[in-house]
PDB file of N, CA and C in Angstrom:
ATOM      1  N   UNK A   1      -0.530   2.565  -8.875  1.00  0.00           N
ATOM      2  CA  UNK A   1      -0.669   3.934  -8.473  1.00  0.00           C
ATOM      3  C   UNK A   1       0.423   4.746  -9.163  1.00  0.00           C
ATOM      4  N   UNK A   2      -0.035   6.240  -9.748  1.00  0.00           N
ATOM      5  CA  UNK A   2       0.833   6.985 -10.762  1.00  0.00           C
ATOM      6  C   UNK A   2       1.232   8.655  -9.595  1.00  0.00           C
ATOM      7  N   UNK A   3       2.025   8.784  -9.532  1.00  0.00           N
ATOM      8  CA  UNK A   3       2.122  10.108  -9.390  1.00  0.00           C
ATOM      9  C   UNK A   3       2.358  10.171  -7.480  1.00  0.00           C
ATOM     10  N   UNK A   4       1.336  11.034  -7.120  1.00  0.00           N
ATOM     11  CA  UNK A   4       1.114  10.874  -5.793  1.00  0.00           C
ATOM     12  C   UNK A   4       0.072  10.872  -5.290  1.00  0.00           C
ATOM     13  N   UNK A   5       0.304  10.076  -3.840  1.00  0.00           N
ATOM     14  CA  UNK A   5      -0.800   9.602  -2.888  1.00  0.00           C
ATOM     15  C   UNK A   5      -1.081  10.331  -1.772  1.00  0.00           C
ATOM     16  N   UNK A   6      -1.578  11.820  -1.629  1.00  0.00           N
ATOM     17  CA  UNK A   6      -1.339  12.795  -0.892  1.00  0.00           C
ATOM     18  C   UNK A   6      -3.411  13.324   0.193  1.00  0.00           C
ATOM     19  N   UNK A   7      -3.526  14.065   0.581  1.00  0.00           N
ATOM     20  CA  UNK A   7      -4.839  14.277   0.685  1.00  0.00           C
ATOM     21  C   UNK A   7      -5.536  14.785  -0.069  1.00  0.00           C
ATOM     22  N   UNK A   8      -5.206  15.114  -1.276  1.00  0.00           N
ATOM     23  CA  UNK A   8      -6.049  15.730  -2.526  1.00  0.00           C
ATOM     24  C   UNK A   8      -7.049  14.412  -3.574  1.00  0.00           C
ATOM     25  N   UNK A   9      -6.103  13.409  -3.030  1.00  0.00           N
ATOM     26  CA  UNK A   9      -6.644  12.278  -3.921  1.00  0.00           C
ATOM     27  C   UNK A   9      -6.646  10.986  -3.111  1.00  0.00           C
ATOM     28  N   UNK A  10      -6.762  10.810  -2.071  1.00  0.00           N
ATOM     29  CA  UNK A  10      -6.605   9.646  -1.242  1.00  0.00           C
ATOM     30  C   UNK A  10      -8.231   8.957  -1.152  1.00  0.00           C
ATOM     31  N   UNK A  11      -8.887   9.862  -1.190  1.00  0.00           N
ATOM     32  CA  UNK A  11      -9.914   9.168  -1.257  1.00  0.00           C
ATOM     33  C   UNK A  11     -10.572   7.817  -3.025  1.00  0.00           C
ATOM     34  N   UNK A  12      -8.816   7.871  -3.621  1.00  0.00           N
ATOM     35  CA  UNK A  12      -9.781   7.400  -4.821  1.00  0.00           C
ATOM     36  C   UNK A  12      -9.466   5.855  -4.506  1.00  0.00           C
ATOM     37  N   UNK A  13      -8.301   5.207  -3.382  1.00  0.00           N
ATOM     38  CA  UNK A  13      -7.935   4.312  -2.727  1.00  0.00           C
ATOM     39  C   UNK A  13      -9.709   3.708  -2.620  1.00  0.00           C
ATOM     40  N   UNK A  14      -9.966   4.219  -2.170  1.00  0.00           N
ATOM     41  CA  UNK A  14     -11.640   3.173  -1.518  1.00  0.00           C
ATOM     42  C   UNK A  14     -12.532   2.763  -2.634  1.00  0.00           C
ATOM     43  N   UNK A  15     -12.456   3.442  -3.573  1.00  0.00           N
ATOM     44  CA  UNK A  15     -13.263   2.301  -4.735  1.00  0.00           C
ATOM     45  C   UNK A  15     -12.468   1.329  -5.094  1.00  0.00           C
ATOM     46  N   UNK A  16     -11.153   1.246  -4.546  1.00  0.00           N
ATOM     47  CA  UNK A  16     -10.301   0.113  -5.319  1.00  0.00           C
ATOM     48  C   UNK A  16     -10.409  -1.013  -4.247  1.00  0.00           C
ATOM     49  N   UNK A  17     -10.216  -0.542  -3.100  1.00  0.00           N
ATOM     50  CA  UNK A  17     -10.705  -1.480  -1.935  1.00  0.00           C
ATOM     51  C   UNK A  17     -12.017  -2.197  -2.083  1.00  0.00           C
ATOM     52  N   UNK A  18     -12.942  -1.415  -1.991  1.00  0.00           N
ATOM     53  CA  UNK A  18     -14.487  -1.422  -2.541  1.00  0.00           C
ATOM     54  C   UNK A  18     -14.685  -3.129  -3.412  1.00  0.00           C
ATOM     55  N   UNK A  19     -13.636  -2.384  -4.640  1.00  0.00           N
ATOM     56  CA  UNK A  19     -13.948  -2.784  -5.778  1.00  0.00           C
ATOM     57  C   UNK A  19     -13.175  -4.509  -6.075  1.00  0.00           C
ATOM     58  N   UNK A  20     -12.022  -4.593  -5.179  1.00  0.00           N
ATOM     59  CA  UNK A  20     -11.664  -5.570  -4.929  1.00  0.00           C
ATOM     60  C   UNK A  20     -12.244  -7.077  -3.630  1.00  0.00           C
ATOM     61  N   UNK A  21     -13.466  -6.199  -3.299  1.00  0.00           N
ATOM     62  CA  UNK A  21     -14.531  -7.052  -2.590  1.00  0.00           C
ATOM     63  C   UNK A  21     -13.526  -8.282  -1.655  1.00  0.00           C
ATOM     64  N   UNK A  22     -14.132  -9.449  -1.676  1.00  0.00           N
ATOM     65  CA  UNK A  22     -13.246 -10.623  -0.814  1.00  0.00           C
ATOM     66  C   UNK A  22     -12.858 -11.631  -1.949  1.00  0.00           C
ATOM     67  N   UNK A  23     -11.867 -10.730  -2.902  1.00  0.00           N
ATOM     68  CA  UNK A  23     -11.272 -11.922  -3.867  1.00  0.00           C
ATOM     69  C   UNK A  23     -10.243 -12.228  -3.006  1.00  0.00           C
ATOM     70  N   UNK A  24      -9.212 -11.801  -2.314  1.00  0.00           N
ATOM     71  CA  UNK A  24      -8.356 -12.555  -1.862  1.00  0.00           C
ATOM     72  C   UNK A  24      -7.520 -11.535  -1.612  1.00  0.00           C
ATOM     73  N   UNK A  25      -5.589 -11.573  -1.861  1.00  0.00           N
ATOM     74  CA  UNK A  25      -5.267 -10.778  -1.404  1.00  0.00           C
ATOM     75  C   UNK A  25      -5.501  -9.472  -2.022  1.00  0.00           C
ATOM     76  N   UNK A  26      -4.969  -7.999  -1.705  1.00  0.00           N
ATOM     77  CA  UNK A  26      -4.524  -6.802  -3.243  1.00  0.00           C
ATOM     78  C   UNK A  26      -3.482  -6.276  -2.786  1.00  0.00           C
ATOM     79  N   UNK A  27      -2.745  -6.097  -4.112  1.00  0.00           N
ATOM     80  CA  UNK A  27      -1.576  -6.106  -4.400  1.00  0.00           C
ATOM     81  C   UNK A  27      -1.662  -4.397  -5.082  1.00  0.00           C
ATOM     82  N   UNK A  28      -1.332  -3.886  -4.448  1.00  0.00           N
ATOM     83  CA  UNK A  28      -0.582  -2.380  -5.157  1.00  0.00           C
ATOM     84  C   UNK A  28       0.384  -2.113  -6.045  1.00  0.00           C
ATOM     85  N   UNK A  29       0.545  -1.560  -7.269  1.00  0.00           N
ATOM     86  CA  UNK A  29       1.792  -1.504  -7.705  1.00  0.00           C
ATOM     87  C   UNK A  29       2.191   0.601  -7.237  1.00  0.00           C
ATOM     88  N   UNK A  30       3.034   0.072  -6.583  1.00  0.00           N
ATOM     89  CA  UNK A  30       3.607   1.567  -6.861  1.00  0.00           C
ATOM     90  C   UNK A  30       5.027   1.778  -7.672  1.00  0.00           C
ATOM     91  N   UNK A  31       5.068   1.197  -8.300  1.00  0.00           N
ATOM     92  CA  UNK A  31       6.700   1.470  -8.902  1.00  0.00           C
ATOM     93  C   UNK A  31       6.686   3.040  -9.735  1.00  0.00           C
ATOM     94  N   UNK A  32       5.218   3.407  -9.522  1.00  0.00           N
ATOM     95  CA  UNK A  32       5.382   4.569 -10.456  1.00  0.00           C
ATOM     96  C   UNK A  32       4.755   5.658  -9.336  1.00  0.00           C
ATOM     97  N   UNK A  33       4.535   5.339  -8.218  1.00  0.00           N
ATOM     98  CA  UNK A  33       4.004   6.559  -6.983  1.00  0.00           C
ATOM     99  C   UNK A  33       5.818   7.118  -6.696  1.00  0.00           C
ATOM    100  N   UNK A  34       5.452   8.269  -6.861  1.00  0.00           N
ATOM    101  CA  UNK A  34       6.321   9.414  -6.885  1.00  0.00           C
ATOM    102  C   UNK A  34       6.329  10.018  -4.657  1.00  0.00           C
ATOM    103  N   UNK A  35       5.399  10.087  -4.759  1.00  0.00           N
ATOM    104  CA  UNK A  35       5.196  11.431  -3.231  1.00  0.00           C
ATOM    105  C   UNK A  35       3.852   9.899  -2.508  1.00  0.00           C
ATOM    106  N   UNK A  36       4.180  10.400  -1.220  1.00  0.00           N
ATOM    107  CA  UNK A  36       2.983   9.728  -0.393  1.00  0.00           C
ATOM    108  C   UNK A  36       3.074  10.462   0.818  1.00  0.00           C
ATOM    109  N   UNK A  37       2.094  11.417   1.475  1.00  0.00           N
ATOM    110  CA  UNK A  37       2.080  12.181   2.419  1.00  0.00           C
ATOM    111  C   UNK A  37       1.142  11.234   3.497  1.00  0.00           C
ATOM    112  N   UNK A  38       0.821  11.923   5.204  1.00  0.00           N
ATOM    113  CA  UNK A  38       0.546  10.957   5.880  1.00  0.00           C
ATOM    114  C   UNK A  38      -0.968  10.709   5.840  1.00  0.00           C
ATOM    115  N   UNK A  39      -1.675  11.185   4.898  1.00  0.00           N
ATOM    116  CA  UNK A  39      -2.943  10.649   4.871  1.00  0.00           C
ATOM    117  C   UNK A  39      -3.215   9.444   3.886  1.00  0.00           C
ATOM    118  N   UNK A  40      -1.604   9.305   2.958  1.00  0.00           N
ATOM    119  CA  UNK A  40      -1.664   8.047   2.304  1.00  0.00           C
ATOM    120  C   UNK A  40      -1.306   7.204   2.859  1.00  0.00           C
ATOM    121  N   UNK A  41      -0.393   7.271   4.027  1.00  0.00           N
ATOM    122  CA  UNK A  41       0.082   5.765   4.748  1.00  0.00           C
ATOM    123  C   UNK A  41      -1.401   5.689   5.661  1.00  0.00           C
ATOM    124  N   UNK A  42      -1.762   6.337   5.981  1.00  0.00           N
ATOM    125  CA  UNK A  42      -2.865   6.153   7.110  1.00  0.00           C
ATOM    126  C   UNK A  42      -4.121   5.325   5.867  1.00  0.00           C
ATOM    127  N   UNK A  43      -4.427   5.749   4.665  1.00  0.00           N
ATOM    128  CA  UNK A  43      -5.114   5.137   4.183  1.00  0.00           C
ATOM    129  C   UNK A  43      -4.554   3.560   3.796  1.00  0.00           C
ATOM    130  N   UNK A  44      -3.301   3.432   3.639  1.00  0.00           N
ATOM    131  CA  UNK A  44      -2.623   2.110   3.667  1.00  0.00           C
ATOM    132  C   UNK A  44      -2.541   1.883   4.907  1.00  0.00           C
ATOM    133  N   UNK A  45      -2.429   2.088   5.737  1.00  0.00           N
ATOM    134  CA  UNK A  45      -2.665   1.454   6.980  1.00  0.00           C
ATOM    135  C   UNK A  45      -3.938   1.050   6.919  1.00  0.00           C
ATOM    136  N   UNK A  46      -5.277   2.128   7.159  1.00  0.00           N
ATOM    137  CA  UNK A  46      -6.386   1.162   7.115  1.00  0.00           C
ATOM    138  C   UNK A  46      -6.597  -0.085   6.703  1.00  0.00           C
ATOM    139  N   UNK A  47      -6.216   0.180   5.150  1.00  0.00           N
ATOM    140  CA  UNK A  47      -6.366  -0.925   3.937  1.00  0.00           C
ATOM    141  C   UNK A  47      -5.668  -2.075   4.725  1.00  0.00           C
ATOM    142  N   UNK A  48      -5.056  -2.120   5.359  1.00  0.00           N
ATOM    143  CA  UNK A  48      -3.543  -3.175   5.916  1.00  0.00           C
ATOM    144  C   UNK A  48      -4.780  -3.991   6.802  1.00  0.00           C
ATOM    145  N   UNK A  49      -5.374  -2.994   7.768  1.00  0.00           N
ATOM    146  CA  UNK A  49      -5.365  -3.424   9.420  1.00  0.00           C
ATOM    147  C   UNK A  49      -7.281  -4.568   8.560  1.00  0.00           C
ATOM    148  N   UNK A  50      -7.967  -3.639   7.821  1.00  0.00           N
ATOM    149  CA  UNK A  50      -9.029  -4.403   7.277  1.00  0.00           C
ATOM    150  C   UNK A  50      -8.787  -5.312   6.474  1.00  0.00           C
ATOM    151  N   UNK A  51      -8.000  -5.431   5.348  1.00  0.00           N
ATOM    152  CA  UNK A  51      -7.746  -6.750   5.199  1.00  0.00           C
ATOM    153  C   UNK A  51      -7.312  -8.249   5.740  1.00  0.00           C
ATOM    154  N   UNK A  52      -6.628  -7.540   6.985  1.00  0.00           N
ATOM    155  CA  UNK A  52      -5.728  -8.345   7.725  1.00  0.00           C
ATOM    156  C   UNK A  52      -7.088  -8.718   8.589  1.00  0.00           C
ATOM    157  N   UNK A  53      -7.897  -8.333   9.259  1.00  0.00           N
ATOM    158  CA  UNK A  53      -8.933  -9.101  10.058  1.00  0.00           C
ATOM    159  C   UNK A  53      -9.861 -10.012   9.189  1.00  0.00           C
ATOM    160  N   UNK A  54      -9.850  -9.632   7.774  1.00  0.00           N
ATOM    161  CA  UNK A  54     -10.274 -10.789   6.634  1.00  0.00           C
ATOM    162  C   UNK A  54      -9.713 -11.621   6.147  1.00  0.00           C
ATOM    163  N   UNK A  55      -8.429 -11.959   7.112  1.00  0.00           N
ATOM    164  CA  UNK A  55      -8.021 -13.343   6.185  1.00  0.00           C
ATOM    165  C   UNK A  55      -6.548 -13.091   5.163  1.00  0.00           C
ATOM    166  N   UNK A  56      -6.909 -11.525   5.015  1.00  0.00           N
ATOM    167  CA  UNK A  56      -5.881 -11.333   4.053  1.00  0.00           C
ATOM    168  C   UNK A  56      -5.249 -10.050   3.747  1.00  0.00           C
ATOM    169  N   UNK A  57      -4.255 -10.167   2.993  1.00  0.00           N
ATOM    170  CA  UNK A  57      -3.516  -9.359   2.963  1.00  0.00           C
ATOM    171  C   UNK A  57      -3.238  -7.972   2.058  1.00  0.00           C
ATOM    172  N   UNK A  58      -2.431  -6.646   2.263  1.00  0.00           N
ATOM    173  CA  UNK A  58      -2.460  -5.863   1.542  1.00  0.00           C
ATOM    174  C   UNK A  58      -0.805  -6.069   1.118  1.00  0.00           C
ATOM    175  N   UNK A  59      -0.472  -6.415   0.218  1.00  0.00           N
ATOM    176  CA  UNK A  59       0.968  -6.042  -0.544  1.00  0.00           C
ATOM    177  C   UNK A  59       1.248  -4.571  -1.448  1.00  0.00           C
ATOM    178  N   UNK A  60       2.277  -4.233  -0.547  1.00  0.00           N
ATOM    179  CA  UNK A  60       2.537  -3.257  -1.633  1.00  0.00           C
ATOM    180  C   UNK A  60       3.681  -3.348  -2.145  1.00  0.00           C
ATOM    181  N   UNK A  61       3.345  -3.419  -3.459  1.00  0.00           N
ATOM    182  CA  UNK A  61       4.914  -3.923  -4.512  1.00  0.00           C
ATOM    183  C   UNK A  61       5.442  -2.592  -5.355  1.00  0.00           C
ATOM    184  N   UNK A  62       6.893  -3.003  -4.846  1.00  0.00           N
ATOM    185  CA  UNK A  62       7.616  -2.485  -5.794  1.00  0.00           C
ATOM    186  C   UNK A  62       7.914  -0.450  -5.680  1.00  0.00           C
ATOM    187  N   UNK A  63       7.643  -0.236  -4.368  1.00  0.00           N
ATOM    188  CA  UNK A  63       7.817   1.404  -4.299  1.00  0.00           C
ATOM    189  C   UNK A  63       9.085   1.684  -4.676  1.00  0.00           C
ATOM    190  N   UNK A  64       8.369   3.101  -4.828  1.00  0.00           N
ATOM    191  CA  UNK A  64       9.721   4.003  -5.668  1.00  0.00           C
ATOM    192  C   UNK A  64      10.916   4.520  -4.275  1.00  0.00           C
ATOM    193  N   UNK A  65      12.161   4.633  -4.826  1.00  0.00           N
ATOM    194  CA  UNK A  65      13.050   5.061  -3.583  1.00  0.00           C
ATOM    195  C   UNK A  65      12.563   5.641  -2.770  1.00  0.00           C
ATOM    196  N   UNK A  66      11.913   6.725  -3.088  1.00  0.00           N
ATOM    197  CA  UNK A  66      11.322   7.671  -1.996  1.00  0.00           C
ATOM    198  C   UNK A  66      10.609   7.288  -1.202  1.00  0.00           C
ATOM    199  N   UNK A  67       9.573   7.068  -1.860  1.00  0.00           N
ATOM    200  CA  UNK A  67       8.349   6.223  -1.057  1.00  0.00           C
ATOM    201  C   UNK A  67       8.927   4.887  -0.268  1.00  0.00           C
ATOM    202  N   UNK A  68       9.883   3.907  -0.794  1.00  0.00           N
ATOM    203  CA  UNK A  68      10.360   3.211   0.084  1.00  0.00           C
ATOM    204  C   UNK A  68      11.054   3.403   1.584  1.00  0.00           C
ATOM    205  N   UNK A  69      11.753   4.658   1.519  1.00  0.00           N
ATOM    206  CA  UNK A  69      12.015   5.585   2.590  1.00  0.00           C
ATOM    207  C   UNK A  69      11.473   5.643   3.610  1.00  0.00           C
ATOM    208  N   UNK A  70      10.265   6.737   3.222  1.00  0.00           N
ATOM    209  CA  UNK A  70       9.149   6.624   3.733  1.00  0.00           C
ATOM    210  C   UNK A  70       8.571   5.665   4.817  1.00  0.00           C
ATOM    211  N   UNK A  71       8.300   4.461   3.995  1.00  0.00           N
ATOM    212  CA  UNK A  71       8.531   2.961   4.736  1.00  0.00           C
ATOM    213  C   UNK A  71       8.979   2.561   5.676  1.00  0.00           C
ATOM    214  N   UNK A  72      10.388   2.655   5.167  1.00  0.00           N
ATOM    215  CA  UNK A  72      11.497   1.918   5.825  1.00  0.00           C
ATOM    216  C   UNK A  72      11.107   2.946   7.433  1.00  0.00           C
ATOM    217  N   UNK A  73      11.548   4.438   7.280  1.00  0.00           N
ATOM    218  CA  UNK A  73      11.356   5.273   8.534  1.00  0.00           C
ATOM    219  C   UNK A  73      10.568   5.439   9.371  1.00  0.00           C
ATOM    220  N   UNK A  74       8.789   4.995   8.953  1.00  0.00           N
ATOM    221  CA  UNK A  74       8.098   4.528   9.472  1.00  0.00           C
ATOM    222  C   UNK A  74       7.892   3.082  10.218  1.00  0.00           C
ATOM    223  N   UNK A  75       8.725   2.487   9.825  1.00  0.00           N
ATOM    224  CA  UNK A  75       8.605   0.912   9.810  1.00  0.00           C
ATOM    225  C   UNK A  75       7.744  -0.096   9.619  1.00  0.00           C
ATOM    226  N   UNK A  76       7.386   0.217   8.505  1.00  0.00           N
ATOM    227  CA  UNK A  76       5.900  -0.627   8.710  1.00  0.00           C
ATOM    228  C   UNK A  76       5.950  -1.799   8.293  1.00  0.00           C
ATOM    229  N   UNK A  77       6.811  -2.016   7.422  1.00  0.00           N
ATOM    230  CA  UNK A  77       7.054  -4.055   7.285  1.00  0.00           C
ATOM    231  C   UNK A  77       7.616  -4.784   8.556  1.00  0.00           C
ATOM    232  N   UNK A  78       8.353  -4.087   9.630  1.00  0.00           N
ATOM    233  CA  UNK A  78       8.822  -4.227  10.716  1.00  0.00           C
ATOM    234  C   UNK A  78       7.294  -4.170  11.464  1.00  0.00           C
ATOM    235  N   UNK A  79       5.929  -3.913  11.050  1.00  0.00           N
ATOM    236  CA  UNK A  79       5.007  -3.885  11.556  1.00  0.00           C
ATOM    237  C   UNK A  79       3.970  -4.241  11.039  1.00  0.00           C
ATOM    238  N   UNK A  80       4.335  -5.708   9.813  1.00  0.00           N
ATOM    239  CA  UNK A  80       3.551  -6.455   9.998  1.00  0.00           C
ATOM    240  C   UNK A  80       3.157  -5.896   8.379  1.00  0.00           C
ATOM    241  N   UNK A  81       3.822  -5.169   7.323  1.00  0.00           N
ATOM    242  CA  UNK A  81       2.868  -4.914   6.085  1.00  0.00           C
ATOM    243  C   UNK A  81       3.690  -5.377   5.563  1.00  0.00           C
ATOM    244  N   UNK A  82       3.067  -6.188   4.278  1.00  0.00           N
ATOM    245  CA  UNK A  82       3.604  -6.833   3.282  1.00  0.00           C
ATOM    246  C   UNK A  82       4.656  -6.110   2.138  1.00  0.00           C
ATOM    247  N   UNK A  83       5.394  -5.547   1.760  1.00  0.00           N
ATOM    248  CA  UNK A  83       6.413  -4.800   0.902  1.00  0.00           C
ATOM    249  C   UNK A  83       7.034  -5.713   0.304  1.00  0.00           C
ATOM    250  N   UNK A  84       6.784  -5.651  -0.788  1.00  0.00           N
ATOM    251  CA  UNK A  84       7.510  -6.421  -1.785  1.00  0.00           C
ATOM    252  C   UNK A  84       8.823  -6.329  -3.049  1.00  0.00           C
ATOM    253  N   UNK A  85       9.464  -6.158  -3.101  1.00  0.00           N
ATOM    254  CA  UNK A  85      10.094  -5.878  -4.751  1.00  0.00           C
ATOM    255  C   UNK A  85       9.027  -7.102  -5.952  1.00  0.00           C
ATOM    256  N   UNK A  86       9.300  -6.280  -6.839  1.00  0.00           N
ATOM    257  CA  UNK A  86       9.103  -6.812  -8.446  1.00  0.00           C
ATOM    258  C   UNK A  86       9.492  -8.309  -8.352  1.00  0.00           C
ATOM    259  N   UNK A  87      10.860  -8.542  -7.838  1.00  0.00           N
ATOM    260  CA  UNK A  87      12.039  -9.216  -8.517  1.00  0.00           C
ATOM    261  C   UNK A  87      11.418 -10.666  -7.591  1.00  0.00           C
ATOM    262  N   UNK A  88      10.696 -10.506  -6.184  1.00  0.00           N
ATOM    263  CA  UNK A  88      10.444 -11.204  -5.130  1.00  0.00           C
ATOM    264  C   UNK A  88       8.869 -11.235  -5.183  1.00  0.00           C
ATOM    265  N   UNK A  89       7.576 -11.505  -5.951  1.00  0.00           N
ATOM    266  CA  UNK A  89       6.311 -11.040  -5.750  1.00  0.00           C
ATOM    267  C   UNK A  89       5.598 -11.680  -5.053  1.00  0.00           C
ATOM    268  N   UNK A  90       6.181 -13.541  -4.563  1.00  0.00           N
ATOM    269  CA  UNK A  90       5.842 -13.930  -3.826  1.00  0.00           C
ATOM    270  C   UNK A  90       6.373 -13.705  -2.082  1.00  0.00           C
ATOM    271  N   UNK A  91       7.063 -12.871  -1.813  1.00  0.00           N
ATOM    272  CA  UNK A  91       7.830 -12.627  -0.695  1.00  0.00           C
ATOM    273  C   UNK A  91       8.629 -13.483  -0.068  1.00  0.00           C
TER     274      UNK A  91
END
């Protein structure tokens, strides 16, 4: 993901979901998402809570400071979502 994940473009998340069918886990890269407003965590949340009743998982690797923030203040690895660094991809 490039730029930001805001309500102007959140809907382009679901062909990637879509499109990643039941291969297994998906893995996000955001090292290059800039902004994420709350209709992008809510769409990562979805993505989280539906994968997670399939077996599997949503990782999101590698956010940018900000967006890690974000995260952290929300707490959502404290609630069960996968966050990864680069450096760690297996967690």
């Amino acid at each position: 993901m490039v730029g930001e994940l805001d309500l102007a473009n959140v809907e382009t998340l679901r062909p990637a979901f879509e499109e990643a069918g039941e291969k297994g886990d998906v893995i996000l890269d955001l090292s290059e998402l800039q902004f994420v407003d709350s209709s992008g965590i809510r769409a990562l949340l979805q993505a989280h809570i539906a994968l997670k009743e399939q077996g599997r998982t949503l990782v999101l690797l590698s956010p940018t400071p900000f967006v890690r923030r974000v995260f952290d203040t929300l707490e959502l690895a404290a609630n069960g979502v996968d966050i990864r660094d680069r450096e760690d991809p297996q967690g």
